[in-house]
C-alpha atoms as a PDB file:
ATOM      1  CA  UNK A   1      -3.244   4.111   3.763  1.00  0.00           C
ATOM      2  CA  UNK A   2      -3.727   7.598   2.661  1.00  0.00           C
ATOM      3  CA  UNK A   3      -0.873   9.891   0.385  1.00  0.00           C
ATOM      4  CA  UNK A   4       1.309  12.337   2.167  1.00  0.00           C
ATOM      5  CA  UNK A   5      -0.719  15.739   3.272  1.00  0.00           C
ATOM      6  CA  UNK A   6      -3.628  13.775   3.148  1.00  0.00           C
ATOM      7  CA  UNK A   7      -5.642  11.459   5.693  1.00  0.00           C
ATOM      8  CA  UNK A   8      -8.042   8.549   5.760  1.00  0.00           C
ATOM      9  CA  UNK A   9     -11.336  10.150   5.423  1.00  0.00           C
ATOM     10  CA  UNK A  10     -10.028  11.775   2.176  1.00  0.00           C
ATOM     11  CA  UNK A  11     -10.110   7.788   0.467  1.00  0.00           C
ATOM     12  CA  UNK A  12     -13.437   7.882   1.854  1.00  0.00           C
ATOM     13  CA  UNK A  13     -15.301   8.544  -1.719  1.00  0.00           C
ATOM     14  CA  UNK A  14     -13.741   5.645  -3.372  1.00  0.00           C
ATOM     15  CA  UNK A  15     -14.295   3.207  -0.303  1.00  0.00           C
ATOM     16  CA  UNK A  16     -17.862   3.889  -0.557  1.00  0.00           C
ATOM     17  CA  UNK A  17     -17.731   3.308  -4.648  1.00  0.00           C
ATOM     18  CA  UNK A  18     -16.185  -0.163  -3.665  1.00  0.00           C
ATOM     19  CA  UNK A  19     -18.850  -0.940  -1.011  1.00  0.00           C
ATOM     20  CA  UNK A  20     -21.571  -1.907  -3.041  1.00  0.00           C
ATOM     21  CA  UNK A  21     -19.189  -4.933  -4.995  1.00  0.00           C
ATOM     22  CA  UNK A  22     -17.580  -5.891  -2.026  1.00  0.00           C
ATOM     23  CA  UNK A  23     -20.252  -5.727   0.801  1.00  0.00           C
ATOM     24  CA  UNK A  24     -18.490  -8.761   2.733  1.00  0.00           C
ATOM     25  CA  UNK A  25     -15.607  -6.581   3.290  1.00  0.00           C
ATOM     26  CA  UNK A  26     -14.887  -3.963   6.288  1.00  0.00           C
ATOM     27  CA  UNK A  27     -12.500  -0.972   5.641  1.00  0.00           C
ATOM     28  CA  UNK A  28     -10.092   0.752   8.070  1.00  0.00           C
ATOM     29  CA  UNK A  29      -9.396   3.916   7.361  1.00  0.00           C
ATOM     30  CA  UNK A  30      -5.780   5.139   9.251  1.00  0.00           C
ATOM     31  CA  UNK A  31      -4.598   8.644   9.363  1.00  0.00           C
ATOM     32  CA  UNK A  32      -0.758   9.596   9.787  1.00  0.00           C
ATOM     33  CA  UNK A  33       0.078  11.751  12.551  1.00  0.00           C
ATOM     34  CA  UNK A  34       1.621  15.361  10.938  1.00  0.00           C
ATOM     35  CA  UNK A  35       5.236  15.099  11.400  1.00  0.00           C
ATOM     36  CA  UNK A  36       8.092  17.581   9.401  1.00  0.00           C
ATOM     37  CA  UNK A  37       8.937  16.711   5.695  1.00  0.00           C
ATOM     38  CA  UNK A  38      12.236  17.308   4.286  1.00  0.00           C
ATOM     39  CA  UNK A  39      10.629  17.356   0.714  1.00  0.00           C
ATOM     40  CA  UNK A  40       8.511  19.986   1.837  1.00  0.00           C
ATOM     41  CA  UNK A  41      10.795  22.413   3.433  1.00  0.00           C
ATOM     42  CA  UNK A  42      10.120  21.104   7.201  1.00  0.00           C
ATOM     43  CA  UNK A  43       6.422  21.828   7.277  1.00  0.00           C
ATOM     44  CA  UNK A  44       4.512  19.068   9.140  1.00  0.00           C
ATOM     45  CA  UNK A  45       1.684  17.465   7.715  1.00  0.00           C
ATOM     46  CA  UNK A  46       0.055  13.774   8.014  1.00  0.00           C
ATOM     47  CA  UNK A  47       3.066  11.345   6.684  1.00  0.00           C
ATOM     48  CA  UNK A  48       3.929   7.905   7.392  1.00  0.00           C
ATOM     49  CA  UNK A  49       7.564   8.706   6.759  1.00  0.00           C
ATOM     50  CA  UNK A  50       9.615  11.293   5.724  1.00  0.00           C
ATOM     51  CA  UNK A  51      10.711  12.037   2.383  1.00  0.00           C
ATOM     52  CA  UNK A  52      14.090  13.394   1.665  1.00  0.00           C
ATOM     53  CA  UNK A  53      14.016  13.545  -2.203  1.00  0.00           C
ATOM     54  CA  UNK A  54      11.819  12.892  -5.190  1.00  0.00           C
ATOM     55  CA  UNK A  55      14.572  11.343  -7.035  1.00  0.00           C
ATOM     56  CA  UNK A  56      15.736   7.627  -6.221  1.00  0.00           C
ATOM     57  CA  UNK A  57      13.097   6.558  -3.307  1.00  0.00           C
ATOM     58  CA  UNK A  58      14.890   3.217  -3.115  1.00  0.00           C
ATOM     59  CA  UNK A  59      18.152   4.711  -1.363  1.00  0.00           C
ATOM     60  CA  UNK A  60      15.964   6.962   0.969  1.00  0.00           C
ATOM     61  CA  UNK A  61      16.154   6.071   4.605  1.00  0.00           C
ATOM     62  CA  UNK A  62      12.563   6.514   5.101  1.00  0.00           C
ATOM     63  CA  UNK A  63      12.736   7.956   8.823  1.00  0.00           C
ATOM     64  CA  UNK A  64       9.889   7.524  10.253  1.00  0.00           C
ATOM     65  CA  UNK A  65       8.392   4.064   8.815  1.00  0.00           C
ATOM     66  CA  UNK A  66       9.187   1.745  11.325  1.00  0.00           C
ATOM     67  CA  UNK A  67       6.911   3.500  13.663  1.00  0.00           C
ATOM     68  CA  UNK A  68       4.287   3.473  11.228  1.00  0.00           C
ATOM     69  CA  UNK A  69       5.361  -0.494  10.823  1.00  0.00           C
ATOM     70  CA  UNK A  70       4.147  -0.491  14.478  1.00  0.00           C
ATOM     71  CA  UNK A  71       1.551   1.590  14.150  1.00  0.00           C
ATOM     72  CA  UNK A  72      -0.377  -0.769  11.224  1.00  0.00           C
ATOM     73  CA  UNK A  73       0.588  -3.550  12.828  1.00  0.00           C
ATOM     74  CA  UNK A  74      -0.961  -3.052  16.463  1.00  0.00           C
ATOM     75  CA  UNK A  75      -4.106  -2.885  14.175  1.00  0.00           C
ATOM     76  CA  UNK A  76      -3.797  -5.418  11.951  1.00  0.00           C
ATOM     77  CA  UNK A  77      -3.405  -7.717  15.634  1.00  0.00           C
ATOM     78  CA  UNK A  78      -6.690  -6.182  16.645  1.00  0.00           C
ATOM     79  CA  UNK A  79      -8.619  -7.076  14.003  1.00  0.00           C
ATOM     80  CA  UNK A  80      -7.089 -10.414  14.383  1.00  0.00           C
ATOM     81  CA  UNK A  81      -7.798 -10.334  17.791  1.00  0.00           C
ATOM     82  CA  UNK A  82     -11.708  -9.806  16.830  1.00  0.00           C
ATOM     83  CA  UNK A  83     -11.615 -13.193  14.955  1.00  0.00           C
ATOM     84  CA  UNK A  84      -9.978 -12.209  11.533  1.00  0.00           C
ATOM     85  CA  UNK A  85      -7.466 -14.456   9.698  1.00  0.00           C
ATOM     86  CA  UNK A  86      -4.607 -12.462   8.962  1.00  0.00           C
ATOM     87  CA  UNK A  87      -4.891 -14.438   5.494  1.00  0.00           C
ATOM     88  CA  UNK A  88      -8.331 -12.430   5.127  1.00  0.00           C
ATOM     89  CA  UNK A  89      -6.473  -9.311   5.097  1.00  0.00           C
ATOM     90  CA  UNK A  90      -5.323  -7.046   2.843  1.00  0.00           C
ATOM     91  CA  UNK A  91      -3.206  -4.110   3.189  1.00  0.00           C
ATOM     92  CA  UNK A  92      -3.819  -1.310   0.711  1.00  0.00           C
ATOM     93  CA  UNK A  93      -2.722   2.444  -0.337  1.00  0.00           C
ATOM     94  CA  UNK A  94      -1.971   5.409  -2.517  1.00  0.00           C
ATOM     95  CA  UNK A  95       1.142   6.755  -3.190  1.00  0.00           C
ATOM     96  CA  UNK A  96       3.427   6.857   0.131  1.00  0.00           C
ATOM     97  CA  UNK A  97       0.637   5.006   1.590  1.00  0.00           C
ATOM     98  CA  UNK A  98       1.205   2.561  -1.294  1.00  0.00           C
ATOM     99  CA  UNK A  99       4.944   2.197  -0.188  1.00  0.00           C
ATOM    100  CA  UNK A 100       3.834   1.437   3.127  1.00  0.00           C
ATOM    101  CA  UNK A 101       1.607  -1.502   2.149  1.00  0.00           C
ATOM    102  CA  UNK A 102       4.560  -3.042   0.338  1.00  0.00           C
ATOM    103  CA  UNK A 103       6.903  -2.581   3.075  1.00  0.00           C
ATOM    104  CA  UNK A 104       4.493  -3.892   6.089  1.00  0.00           C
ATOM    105  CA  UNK A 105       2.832  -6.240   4.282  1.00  0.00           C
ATOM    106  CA  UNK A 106       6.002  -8.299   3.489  1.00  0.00           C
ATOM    107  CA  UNK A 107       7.807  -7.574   6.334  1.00  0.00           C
ATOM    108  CA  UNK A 108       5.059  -8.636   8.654  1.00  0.00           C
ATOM    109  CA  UNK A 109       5.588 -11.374  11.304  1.00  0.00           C
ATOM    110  CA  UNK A 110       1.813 -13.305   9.517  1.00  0.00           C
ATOM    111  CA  UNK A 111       1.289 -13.924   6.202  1.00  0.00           C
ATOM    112  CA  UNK A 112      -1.500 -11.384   5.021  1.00  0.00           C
ATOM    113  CA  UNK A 113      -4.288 -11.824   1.684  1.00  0.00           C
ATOM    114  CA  UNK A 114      -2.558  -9.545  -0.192  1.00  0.00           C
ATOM    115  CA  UNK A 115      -1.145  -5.781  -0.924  1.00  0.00           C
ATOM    116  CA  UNK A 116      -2.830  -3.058  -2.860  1.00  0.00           C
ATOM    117  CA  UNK A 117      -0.659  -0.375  -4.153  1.00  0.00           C
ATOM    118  CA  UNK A 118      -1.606   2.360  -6.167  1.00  0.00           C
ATOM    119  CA  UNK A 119       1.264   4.843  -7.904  1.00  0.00           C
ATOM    120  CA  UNK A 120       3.455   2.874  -5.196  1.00  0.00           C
ATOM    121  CA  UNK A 121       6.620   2.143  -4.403  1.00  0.00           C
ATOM    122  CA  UNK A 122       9.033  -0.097  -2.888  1.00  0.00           C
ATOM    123  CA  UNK A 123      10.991   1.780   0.049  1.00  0.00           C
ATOM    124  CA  UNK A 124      14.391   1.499   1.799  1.00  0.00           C
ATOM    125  CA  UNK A 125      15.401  -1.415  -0.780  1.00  0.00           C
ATOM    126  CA  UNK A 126      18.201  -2.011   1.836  1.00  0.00           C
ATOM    127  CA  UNK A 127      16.203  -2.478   4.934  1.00  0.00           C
ATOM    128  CA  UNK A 128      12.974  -4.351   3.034  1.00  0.00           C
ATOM    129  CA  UNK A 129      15.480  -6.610   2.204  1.00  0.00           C
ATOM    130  CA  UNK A 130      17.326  -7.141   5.669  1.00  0.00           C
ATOM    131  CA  UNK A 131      13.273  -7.596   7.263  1.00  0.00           C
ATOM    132  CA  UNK A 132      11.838  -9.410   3.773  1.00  0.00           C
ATOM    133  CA  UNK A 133       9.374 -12.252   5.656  1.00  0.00           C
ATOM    134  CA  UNK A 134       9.680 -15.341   3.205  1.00  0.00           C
ATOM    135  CA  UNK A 135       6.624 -16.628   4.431  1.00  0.00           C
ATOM    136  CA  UNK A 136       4.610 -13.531   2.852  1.00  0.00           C
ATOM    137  CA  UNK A 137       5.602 -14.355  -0.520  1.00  0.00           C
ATOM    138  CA  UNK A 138       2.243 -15.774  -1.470  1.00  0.00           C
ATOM    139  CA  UNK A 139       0.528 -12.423  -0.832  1.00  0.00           C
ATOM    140  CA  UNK A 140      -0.825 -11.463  -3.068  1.00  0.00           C
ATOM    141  CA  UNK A 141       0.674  -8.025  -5.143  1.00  0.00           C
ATOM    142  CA  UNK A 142      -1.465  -5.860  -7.540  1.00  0.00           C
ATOM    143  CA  UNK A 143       0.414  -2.323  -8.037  1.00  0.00           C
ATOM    144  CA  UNK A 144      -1.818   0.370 -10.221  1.00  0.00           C
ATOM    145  CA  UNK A 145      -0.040   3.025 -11.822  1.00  0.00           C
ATOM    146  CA  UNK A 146      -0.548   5.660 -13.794  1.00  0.00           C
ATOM    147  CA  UNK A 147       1.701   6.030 -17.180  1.00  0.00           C
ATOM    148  CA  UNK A 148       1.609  10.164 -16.706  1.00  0.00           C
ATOM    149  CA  UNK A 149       2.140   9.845 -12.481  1.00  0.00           C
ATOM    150  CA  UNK A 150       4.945  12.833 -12.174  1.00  0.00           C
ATOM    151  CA  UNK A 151       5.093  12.265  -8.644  1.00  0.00           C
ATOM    152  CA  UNK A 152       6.265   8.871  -8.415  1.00  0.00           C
ATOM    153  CA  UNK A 153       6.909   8.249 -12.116  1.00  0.00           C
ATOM    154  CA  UNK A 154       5.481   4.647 -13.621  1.00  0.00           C
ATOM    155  CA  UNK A 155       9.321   3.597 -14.053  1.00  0.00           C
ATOM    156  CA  UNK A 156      10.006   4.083 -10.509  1.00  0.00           C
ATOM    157  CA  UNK A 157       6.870   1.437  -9.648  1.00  0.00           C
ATOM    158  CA  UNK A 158       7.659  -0.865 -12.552  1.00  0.00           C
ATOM    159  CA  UNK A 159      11.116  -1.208 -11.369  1.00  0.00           C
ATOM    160  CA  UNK A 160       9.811  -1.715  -7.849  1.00  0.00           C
ATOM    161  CA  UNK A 161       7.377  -4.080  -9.219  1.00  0.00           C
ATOM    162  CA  UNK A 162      10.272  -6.058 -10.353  1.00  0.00           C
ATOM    163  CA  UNK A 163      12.580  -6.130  -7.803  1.00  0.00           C
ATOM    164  CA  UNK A 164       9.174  -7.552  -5.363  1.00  0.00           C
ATOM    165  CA  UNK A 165       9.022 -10.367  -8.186  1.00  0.00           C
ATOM    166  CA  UNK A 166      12.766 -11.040  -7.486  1.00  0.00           C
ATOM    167  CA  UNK A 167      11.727 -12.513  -3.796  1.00  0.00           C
ATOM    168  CA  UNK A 168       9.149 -14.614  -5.349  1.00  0.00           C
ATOM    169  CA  UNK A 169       6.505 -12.825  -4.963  1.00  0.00           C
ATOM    170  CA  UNK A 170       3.682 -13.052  -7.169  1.00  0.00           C
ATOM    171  CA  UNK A 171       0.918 -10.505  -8.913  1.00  0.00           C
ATOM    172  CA  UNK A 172       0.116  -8.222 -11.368  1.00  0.00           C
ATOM    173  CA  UNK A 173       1.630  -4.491 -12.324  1.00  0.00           C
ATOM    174  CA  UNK A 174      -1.241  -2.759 -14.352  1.00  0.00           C
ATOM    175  CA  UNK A 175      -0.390   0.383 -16.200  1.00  0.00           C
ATOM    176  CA  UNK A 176      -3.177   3.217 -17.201  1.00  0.00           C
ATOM    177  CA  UNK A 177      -2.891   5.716 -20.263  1.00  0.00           C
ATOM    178  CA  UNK A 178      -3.150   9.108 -19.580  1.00  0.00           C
ATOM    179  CA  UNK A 179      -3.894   8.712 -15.859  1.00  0.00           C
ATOM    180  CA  UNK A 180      -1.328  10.743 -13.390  1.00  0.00           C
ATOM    181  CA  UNK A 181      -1.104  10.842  -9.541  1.00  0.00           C
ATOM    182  CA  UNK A 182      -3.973   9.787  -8.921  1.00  0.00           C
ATOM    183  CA  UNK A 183      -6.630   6.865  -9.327  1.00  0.00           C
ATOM    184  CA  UNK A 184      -9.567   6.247 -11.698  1.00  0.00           C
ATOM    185  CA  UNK A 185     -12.578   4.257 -12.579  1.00  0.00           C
ATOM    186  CA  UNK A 186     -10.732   1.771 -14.541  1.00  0.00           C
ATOM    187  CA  UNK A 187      -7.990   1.205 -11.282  1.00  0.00           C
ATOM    188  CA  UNK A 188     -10.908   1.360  -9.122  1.00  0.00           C
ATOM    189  CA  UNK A 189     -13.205  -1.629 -11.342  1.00  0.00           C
ATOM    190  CA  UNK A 190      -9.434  -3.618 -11.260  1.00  0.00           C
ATOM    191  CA  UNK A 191      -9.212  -2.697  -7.330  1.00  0.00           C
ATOM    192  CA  UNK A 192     -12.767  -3.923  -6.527  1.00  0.00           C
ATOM    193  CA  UNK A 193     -11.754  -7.292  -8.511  1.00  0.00           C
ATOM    194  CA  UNK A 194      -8.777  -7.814  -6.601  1.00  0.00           C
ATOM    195  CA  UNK A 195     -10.202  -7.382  -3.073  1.00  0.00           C
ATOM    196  CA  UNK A 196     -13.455  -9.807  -4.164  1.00  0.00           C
ATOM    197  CA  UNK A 197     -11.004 -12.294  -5.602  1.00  0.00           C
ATOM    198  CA  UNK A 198      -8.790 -12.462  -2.602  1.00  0.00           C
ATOM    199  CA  UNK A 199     -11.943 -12.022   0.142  1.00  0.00           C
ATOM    200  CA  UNK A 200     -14.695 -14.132  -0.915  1.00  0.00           C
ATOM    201  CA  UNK A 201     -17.917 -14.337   1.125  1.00  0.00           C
ATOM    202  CA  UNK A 202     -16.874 -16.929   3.811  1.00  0.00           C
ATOM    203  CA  UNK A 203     -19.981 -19.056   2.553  1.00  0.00           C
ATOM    204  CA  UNK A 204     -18.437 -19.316  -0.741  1.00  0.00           C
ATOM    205  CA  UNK A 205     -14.733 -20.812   0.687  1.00  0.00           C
END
């Protein structure tokens, strides 16, 4: 899941980089329908939420996510519906994307692979923690962050990386030097180990 303003086919660069290392793998690509953000004044643009303030994210209300919730899930179910284990996917994104992966993927009603997250999040600490699905604790977490990210500052993950830990949750918070709000080859290499790791070849399980 894409970054607020942006949209699906602008991740499609670094999908194709990860391609060739994870061939076994198919990508879905969403795009968030343009709705008004407060952050930015009222003008609409693809969001999967809106965002009130770039201060504390985890007292924001987040208006907008559970439809997104909805919106992932219904295709999630179809791929599951096309023969896919839920436990052979993962859900991944950048920024408020990134948030979004968190939220869904451990509030979702089937335990998933694992959750992506890069210069993420965790949103609504009150209402992940009202919908928290123990059962999704084994999904695996990676969260990529960049130490210069003035968007969504590296505290503002690591703390969220902490608080995920609290509900047993396991995985891995990597930090990169210099990097801001945004991703690199280094995060990528990490990224394509993660996703092979966690969806081997069916031959080789």
């Amino acid at each position: 899941m894409h970054g607020l303003g942006d949209t699906g086919e602008g991740w499609l660069d670094f999908v194709e980089l990860l391609r060739p290392i994870t061939p076994n793998v198919k990508y879905v690509l969403p795009t968030a329908p343009a709705i008004p953000v407060t952050i930015n004044s009222g003008l609409s643009m693809p969001a999967w939420y809106d965002i009130q303030s770039l201060d504390d994210r985890s007292t924001d209300e987040c208006v907008g996510i559970e439809k997104t919730h909805s919106k992932i899930s219904q295709l999630i179910e179809y791929e599951i519906e096309l023969g896919i284990p839920s436990t052979r996917i993962i859900l991944g994104g950048f920024s408020q994307g990134a948030a979004c992966g968190i939220y869904i993927g451990y509030t979702y009603p089937k335990p998933l692979a694992g959750v992506l997250a890069l210069s993420g999040y965790l949103p609504n600490d009150k209402a992940f923690k009202e919908k928290f699905n123990s059962k999704n604790k084994k999904s695996e977490l990676l969260m990529c962050h960049g130490e210069d990210d003035e968007v969504v500052i590296h505290d503002w993950g690591k703390r969220s990386f902490r608080k995920l830990i609290e509900y047993g949750i396991t995985g891995n918070f990597n930090s990169y030097p210099y990097l801001g709000h945004s991703a690199n080859e280094q995060e990528l290499k990490d990224c394509a180990r993660f996703i092979k790791r966690l969806l081997p070849p069916i031959s080789k399980m």
